[in-house]
N, C-alpha and C. Protein backbone atom coordinates (compact mmCIF):
# COMPACT_ATOMS: atom_id res chain seq x y z
N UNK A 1 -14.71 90.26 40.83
CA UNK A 1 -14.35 90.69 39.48
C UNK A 1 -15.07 89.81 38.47
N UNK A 2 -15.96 90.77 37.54
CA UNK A 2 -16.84 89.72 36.72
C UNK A 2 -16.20 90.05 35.46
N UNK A 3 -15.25 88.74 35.07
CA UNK A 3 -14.98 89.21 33.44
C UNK A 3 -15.01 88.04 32.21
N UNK A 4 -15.90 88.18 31.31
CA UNK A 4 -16.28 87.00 30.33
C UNK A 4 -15.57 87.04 29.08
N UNK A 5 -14.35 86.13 28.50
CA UNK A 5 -13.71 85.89 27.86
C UNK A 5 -14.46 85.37 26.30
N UNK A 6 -14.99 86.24 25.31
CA UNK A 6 -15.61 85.09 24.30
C UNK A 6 -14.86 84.53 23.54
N UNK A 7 -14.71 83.05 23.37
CA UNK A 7 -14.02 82.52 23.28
C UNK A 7 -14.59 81.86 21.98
N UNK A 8 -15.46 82.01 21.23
CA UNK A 8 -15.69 81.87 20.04
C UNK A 8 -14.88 81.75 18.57
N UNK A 9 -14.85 80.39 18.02
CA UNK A 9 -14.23 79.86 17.40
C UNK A 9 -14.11 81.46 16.40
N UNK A 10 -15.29 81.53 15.37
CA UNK A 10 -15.30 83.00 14.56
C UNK A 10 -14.88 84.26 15.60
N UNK A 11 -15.12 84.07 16.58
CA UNK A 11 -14.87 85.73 17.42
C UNK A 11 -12.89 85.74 17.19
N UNK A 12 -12.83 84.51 17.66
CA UNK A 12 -11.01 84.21 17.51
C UNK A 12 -10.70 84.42 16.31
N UNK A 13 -11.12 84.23 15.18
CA UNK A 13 -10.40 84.08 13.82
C UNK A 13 -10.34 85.52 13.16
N UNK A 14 -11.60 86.12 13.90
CA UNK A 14 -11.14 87.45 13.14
C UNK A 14 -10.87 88.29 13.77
N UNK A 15 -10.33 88.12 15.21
CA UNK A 15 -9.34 88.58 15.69
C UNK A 15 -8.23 88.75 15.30
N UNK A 16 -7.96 87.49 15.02
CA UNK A 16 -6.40 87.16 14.52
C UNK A 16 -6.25 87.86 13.70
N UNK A 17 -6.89 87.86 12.16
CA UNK A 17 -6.53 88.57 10.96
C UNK A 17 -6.81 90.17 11.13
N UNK A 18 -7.37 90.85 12.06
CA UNK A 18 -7.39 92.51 12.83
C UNK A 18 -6.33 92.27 13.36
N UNK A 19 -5.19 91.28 14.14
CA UNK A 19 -4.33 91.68 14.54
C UNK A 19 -2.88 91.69 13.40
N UNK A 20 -3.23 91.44 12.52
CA UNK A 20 -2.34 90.88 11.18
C UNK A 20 -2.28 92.43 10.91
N UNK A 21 -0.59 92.93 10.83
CA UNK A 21 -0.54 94.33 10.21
C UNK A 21 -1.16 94.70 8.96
N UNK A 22 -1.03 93.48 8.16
CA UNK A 22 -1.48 93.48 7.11
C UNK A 22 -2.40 93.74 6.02
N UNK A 23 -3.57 93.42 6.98
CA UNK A 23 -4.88 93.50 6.96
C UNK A 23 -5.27 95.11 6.58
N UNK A 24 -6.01 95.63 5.85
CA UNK A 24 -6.20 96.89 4.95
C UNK A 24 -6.64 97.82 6.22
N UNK A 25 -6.99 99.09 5.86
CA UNK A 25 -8.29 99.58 6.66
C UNK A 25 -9.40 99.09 6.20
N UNK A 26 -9.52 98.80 4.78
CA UNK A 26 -11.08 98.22 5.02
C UNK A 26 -11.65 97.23 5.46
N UNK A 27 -10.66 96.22 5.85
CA UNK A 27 -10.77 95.01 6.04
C UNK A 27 -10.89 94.87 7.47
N UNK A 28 -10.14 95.91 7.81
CA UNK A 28 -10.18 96.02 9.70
C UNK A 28 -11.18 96.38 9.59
N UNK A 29 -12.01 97.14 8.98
CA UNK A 29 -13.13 98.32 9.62
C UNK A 29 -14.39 97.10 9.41
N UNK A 30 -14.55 96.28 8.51
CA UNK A 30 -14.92 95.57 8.24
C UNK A 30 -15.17 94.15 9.15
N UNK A 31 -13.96 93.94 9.86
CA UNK A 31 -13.89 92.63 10.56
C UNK A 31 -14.52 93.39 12.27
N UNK A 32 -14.09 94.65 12.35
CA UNK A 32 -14.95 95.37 13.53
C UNK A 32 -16.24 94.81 13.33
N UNK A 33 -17.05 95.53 12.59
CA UNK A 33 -18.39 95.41 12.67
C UNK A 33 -18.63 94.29 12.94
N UNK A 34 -18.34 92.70 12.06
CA UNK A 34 -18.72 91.29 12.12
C UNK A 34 -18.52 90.80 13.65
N UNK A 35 -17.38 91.30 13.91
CA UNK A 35 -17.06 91.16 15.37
C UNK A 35 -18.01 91.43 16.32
N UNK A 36 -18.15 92.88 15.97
CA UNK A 36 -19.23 93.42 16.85
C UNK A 36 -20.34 92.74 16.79
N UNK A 37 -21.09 92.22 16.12
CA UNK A 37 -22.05 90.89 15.67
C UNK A 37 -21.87 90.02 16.70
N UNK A 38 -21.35 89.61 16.99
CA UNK A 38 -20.79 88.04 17.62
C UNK A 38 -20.83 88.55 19.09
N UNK A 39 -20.18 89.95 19.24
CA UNK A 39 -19.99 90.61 20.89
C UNK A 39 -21.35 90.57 21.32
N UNK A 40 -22.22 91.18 20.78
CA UNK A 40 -23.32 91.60 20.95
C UNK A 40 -24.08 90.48 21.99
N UNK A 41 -24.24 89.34 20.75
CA UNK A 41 -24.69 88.11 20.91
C UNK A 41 -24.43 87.54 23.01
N UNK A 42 -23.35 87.96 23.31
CA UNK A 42 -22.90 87.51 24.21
C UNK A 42 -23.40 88.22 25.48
N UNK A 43 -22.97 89.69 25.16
CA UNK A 43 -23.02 90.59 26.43
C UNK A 43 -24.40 90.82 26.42
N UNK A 44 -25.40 90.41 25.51
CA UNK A 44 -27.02 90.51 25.99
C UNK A 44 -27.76 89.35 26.05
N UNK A 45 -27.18 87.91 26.35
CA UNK A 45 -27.35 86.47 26.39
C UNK A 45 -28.67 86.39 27.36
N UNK A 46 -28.04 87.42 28.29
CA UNK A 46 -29.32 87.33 29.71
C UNK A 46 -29.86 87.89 29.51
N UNK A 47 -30.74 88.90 28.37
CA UNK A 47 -31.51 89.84 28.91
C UNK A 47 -32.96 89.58 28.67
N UNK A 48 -33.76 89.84 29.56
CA UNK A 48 -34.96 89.35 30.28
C UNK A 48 -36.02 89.56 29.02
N UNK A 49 -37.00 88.81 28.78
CA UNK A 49 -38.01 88.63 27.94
C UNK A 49 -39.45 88.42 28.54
N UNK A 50 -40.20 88.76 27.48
CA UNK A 50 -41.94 88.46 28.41
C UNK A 50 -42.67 87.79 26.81
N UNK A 51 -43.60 87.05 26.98
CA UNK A 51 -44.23 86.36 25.92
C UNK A 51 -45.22 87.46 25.44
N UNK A 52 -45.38 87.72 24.42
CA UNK A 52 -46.57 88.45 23.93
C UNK A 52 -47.55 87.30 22.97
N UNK A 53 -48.82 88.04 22.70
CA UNK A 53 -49.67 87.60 21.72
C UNK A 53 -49.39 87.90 20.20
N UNK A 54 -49.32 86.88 19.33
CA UNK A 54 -48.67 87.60 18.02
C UNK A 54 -49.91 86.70 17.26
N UNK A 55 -49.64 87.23 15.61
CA UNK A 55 -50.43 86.26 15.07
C UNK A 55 -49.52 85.84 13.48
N UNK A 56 -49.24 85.03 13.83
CA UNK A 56 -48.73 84.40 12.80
C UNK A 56 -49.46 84.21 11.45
N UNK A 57 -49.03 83.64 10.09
CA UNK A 57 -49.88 83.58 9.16
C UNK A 57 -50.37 81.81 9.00
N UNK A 58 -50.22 81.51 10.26
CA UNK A 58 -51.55 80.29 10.19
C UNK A 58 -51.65 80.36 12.05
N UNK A 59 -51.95 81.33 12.14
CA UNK A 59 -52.80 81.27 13.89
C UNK A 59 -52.05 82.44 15.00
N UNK A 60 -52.59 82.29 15.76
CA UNK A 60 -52.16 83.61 16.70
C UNK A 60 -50.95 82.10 17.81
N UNK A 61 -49.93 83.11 18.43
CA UNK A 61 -49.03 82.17 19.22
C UNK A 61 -48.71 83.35 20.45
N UNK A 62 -48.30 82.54 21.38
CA UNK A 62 -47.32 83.39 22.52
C UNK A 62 -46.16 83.36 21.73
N UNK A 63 -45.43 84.24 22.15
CA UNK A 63 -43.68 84.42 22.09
C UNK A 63 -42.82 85.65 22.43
N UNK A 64 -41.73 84.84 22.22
CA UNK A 64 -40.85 86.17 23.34
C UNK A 64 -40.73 87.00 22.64
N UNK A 65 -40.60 88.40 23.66
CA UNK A 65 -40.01 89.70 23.05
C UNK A 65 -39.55 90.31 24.09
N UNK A 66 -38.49 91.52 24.06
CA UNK A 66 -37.08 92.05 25.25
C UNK A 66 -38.45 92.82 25.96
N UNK A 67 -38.03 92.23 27.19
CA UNK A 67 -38.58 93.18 28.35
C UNK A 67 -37.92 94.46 28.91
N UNK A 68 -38.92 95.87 29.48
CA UNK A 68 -38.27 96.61 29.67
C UNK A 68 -38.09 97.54 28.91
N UNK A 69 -37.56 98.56 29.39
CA UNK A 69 -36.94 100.02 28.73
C UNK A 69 -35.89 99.48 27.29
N UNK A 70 -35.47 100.52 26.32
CA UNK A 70 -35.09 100.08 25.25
C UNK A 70 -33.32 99.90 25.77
N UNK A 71 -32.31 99.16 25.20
CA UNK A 71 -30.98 99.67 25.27
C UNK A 71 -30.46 101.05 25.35
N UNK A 72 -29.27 100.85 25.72
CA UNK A 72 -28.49 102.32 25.57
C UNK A 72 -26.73 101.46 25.31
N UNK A 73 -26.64 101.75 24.26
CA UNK A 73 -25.19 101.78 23.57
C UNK A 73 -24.34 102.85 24.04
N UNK A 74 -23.11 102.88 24.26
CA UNK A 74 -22.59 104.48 24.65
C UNK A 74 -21.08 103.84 24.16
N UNK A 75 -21.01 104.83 23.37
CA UNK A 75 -19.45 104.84 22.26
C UNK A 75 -18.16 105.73 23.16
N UNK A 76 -17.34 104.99 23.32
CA UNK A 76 -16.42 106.01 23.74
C UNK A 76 -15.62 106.17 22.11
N UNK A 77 -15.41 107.74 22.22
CA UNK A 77 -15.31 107.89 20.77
C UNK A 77 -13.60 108.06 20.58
N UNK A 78 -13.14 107.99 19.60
CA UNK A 78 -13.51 107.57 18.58
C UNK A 78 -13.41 106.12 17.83
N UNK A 79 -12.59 105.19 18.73
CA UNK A 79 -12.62 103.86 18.08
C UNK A 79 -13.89 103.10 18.32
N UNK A 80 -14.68 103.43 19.72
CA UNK A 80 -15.60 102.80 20.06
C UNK A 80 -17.03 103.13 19.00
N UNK A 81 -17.25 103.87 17.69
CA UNK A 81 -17.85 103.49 16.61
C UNK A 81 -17.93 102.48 16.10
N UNK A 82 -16.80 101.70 16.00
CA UNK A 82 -16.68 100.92 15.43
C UNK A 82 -17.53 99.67 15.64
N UNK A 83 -17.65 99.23 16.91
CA UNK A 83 -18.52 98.38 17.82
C UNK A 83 -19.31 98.60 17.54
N UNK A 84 -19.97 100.08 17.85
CA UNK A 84 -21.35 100.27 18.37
C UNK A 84 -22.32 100.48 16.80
N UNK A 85 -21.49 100.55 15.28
CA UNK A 85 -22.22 100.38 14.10
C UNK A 85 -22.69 98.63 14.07
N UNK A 86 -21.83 98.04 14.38
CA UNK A 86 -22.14 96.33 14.46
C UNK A 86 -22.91 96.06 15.48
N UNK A 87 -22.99 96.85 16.66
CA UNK A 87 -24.00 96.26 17.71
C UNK A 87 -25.67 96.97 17.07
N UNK A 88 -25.20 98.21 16.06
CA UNK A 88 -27.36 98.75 16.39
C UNK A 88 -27.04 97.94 14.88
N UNK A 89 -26.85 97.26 13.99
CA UNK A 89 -26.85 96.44 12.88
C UNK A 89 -28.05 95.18 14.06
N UNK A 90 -27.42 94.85 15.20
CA UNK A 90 -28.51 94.06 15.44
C UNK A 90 -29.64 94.89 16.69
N UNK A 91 -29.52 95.88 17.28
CA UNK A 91 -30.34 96.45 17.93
C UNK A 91 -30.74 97.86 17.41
N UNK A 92 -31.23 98.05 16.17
CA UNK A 92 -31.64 99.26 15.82
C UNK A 92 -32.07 100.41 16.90
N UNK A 93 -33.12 99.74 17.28
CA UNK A 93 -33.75 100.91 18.40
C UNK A 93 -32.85 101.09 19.89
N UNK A 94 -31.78 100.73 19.99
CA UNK A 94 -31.02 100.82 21.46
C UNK A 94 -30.70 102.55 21.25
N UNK A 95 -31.32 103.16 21.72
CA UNK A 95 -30.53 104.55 22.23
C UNK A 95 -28.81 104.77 22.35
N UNK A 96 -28.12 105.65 22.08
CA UNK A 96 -27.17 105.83 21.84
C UNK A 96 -26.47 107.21 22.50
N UNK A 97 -25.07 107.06 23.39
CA UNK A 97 -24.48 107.88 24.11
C UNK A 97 -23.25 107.86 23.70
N UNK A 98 -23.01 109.21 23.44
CA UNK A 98 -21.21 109.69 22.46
C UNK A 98 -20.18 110.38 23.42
N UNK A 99 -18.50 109.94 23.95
CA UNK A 99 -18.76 110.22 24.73
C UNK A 99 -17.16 110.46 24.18
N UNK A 100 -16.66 111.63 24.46
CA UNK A 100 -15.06 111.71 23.91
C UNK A 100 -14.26 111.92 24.94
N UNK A 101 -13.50 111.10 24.77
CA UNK A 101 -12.49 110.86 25.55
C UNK A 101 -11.30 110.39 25.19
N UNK A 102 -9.93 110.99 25.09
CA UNK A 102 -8.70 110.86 24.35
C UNK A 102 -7.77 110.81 25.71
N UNK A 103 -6.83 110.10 25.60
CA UNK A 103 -5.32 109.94 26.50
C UNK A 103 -4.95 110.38 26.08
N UNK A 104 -4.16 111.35 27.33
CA UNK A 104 -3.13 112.83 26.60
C UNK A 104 -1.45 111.74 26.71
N UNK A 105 -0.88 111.68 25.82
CA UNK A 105 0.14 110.60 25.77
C UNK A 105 1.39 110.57 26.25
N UNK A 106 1.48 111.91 27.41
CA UNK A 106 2.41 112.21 27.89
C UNK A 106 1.69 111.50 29.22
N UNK A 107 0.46 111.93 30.03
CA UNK A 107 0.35 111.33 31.42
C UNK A 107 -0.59 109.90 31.11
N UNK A 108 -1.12 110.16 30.07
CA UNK A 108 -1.74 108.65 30.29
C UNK A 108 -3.25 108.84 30.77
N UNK A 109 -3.90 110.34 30.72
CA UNK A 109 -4.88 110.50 31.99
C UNK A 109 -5.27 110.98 30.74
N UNK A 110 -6.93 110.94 31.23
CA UNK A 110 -8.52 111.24 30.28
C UNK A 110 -9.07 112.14 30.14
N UNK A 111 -8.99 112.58 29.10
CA UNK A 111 -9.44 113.98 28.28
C UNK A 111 -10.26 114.34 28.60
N UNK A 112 -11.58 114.69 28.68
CA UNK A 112 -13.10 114.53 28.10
C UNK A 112 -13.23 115.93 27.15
N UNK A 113 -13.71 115.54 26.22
CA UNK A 113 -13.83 117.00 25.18
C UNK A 113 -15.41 116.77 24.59
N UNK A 114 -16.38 115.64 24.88
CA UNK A 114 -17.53 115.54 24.70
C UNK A 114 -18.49 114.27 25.25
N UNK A 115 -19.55 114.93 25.61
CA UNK A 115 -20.50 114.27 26.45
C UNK A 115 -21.73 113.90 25.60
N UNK A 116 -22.73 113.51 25.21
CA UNK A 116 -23.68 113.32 24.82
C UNK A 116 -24.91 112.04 25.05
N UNK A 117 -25.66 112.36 25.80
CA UNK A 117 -26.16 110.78 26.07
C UNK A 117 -27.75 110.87 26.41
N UNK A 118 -28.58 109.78 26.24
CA UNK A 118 -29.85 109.94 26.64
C UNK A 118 -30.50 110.42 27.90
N UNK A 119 -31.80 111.03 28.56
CA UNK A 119 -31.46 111.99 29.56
C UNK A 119 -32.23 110.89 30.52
N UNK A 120 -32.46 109.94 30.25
CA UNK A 120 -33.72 108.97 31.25
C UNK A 120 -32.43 107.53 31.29
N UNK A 121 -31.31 107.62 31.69
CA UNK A 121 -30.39 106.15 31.81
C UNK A 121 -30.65 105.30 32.78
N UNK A 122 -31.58 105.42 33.60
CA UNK A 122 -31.79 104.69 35.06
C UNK A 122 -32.85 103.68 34.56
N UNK A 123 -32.05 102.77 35.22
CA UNK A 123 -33.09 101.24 34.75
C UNK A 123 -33.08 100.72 33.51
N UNK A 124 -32.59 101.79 32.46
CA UNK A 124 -31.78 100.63 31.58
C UNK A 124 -30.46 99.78 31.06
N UNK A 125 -30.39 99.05 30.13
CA UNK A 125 -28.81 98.22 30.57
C UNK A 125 -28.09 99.24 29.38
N UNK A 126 -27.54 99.98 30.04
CA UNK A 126 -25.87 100.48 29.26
C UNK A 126 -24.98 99.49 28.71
N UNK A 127 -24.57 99.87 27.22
CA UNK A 127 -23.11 98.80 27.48
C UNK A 127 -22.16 100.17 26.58
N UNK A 128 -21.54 99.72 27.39
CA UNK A 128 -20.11 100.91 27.03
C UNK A 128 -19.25 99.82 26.20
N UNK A 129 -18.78 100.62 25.34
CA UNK A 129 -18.12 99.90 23.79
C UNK A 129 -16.84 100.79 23.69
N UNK A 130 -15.63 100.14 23.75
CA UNK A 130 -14.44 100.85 22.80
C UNK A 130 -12.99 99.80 22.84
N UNK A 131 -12.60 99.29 21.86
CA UNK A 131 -12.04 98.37 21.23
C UNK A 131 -11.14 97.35 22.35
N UNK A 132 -10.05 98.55 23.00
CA UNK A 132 -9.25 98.68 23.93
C UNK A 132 -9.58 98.48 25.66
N UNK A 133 -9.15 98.07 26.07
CA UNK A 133 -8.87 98.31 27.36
C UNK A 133 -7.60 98.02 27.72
N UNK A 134 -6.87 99.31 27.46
CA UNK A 134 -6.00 98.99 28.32
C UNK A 134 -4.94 99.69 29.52
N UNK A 135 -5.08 101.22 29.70
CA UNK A 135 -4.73 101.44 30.98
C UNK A 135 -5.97 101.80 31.77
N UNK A 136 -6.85 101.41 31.29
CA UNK A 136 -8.37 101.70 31.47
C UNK A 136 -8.92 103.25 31.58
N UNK A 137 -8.16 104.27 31.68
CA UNK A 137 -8.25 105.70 32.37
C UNK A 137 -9.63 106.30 31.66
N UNK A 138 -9.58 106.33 30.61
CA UNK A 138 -10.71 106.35 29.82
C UNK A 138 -11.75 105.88 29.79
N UNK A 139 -11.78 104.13 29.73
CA UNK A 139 -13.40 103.69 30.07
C UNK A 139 -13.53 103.83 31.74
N UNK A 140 -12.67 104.57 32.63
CA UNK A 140 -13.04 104.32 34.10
C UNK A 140 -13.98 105.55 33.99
N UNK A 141 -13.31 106.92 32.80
CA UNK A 141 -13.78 107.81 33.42
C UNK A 141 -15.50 108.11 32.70
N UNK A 142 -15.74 107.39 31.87
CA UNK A 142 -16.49 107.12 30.41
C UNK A 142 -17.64 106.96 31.93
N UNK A 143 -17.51 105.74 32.26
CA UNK A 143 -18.39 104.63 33.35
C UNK A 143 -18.51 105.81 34.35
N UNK A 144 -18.11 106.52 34.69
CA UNK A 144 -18.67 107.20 36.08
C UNK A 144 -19.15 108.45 35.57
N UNK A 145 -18.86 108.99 34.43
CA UNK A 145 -20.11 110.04 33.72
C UNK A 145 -21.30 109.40 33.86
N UNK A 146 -21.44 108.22 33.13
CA UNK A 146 -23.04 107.85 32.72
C UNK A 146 -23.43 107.83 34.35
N UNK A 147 -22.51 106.96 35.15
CA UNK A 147 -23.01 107.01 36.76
C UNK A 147 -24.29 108.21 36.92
N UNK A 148 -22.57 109.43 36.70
CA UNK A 148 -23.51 110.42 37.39
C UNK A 148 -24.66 110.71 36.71
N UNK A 149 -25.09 110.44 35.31
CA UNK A 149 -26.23 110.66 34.35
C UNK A 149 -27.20 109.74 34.87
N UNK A 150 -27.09 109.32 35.94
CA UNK A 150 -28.08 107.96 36.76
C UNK A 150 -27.98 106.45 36.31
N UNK A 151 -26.88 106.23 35.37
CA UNK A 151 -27.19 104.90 34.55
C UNK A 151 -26.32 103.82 35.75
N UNK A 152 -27.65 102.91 36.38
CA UNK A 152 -27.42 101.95 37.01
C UNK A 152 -27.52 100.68 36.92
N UNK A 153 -27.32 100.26 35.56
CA UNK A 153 -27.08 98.92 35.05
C UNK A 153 -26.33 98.93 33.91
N UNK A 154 -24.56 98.90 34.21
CA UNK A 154 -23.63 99.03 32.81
C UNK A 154 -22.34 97.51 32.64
N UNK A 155 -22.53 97.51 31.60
CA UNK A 155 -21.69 96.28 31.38
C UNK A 155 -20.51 97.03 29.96
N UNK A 156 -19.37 96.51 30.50
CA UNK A 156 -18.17 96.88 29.38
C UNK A 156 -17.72 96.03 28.56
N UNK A 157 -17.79 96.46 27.42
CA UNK A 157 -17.38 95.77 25.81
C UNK A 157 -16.16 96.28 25.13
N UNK A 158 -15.57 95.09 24.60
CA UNK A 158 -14.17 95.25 24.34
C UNK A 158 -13.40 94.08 23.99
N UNK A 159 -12.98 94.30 23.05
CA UNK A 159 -12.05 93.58 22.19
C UNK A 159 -10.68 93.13 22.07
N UNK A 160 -9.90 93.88 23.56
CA UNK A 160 -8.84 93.11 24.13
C UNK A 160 -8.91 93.68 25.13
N UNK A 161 -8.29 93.17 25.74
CA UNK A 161 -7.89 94.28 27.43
C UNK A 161 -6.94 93.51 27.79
N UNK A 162 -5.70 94.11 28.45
CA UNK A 162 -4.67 94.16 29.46
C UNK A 162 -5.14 93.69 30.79
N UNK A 163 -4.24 92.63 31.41
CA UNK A 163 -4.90 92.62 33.13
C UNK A 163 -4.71 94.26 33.76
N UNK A 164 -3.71 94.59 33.53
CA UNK A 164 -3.50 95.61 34.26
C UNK A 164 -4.68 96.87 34.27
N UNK A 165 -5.72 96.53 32.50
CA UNK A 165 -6.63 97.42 32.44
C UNK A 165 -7.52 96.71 33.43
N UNK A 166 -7.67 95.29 33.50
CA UNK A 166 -9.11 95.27 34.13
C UNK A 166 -8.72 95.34 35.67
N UNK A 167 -7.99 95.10 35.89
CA UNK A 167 -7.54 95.35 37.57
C UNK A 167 -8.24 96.52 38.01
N UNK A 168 -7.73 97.54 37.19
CA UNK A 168 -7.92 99.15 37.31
C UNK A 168 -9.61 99.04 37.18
N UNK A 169 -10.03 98.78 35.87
CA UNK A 169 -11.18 99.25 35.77
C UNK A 169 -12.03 98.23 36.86
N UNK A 170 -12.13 97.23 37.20
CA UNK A 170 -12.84 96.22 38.36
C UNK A 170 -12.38 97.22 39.63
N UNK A 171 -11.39 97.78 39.53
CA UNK A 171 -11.43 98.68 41.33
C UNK A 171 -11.88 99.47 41.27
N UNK A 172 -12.31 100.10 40.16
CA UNK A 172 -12.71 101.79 40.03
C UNK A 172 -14.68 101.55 40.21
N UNK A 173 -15.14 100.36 39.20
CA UNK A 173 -16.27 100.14 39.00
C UNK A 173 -16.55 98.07 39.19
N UNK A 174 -16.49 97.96 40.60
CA UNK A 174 -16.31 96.65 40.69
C UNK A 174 -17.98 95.65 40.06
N UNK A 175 -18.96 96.55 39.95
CA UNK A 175 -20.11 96.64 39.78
C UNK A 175 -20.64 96.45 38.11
N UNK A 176 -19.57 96.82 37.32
CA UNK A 176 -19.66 96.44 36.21
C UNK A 176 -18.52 95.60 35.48
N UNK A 177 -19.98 94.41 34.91
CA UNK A 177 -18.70 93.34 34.22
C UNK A 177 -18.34 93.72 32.94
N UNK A 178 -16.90 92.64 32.56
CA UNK A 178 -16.41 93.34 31.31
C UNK A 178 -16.51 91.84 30.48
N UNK A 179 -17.06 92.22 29.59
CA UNK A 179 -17.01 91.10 28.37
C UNK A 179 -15.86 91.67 26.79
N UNK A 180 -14.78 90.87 26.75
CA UNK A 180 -13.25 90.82 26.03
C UNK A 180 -13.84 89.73 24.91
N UNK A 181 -13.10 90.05 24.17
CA UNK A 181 -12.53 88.62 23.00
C UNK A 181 -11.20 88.14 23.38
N UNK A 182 -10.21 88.95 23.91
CA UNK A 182 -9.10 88.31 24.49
C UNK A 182 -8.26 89.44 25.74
N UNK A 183 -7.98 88.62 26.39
CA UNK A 183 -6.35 89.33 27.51
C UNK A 183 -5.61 89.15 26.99
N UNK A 184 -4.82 89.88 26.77
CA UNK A 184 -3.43 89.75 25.56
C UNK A 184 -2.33 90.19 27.38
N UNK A 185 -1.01 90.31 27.26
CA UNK A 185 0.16 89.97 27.95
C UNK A 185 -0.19 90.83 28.76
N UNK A 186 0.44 92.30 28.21
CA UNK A 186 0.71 93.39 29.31
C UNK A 186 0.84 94.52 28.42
N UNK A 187 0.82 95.83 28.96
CA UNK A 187 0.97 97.20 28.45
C UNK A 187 2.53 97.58 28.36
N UNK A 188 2.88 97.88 27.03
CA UNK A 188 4.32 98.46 26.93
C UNK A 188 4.31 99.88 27.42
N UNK A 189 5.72 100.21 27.69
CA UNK A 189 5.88 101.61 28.39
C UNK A 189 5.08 102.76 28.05
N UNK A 190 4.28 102.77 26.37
CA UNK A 190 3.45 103.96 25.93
C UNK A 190 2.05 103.16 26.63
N UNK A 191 2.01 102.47 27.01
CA UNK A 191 0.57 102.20 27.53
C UNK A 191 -0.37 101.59 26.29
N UNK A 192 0.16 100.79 25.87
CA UNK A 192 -0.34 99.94 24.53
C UNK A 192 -0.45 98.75 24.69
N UNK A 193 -1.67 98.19 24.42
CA UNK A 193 -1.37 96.47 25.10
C UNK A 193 -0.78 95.84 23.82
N UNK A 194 -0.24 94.31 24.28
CA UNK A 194 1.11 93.72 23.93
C UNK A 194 0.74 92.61 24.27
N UNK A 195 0.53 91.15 22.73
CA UNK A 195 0.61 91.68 21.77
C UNK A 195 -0.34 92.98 21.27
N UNK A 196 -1.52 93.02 21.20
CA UNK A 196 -2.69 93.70 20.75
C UNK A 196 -2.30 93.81 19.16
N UNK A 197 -3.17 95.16 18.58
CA UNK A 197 -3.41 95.12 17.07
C UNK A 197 -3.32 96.59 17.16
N UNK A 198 -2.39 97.29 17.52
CA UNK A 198 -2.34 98.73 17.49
C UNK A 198 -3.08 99.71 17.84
N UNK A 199 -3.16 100.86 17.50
CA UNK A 199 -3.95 101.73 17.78
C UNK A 199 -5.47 101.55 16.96
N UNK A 200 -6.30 101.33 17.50
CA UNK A 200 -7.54 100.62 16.47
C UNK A 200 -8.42 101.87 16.08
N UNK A 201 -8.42 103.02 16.63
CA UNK A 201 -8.61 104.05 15.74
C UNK A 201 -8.16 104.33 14.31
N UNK A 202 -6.42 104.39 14.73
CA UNK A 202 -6.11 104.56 13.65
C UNK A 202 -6.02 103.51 12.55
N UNK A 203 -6.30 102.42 12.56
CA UNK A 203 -6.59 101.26 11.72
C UNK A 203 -7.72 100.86 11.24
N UNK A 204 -9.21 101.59 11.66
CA UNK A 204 -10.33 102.00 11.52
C UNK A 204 -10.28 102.98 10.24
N UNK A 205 -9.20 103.90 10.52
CA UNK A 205 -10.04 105.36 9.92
C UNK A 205 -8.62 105.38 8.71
N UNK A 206 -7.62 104.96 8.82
CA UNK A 206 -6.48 105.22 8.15
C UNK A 206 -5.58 106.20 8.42
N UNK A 207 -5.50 106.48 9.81
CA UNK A 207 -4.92 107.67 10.45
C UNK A 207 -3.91 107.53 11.19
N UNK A 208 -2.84 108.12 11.59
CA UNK A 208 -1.51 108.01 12.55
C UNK A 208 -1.54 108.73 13.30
């Protein structure tokens, strides 16, 4: 089970104030993105570089630039916007996959009402984005679409998760790691993690 906790002094602080009821929608929607800034930073720490020839304005130099095929971002929609506007803020050109998926709130089990994604996913790094993790049903089923779309290098992003989500999602897809800002306790009986910061859709958009 590969799971990376960022533990970042700023990643923590504006956590906290997203978990503050208090806090506006704009201010949430707002502390998403910055967040997403900081996530970014983390879950692409490793990714591979090659030196090119450049020329500077006093001489030509080697230096790095991302090796490889471009990114692929993939939003589980609709809170997972939120991320994925703060992650192409720093990767403009990463390709982008929309992918809807809602918990019906009586079983707890994954909708899908839309698919959308780049048609060449093999060999590049996916990162699947959506705020939550926490009965996982959704990002399990998110992760084995792109599968079948060929995407064989995916890493999961997310902004709290439940053990009980990553249990689930590490058995379903032991192959992809999950990078959190925090594990918060446990899931209450509606399947809500606890403490967490509510439904982050609806604290995004201003909706119930």
């Amino acid at each position: 089970m590969s799971v990376t906790v960022v533990d970042h002094p700023l990643v923590q602080h504006k956590l906290t104030i997203m978990r503050d009821k208090a806090t506006s929608t704009a201010g949430f929607r707002r502390l998403l993105r910055e967040i997403a800034h900081l996530l970014c930073y983390e879950v692409t720490r490793d990714l591979e570089v090659i030196e090119i020839e450049i020329e500077t304005p006093l001489g030509p130099t080697n230096a790095p630039t991302l090796k490889g095929k471009k990114l692929v971002f993939a939003s589980i929609l609709r809170a997972g916007n939120g991320l994925l506007e703060g992650m192409l803020d720093l990767v403009p050109a990463a390709r982008v996959a929309h992918i809807g998926i809602y918990r019906d709130h009586e079983t707890l089990e994954p909708v899908e009402y839309y698919f959308k994604a780049p048609s060449d996913l093999k060999d590049r790094l996916v990162i699947v984005v959506d705020p939550m993790l926490a009965t996982a049903n959704s990002s399990i089923a998110a992760v084995t679409r792109l599968k079948e779309r060929g995407a064989d290098h995916l890493r999961f992003l997310c902004l709290l998760a439940a053990p009980e989500g990553i249990e689930a999602f590490t058995r379903a897809h032991p192959d992809v790691p999950v990078f959190t800002a925090a594990i918060d306790s446990h899931l209450n009986e509606k399947g809500y993690i606890v403490p967490g910061l509510g439904d982050a859709g609806d604290r995004m958009y201003g909706t119930k």
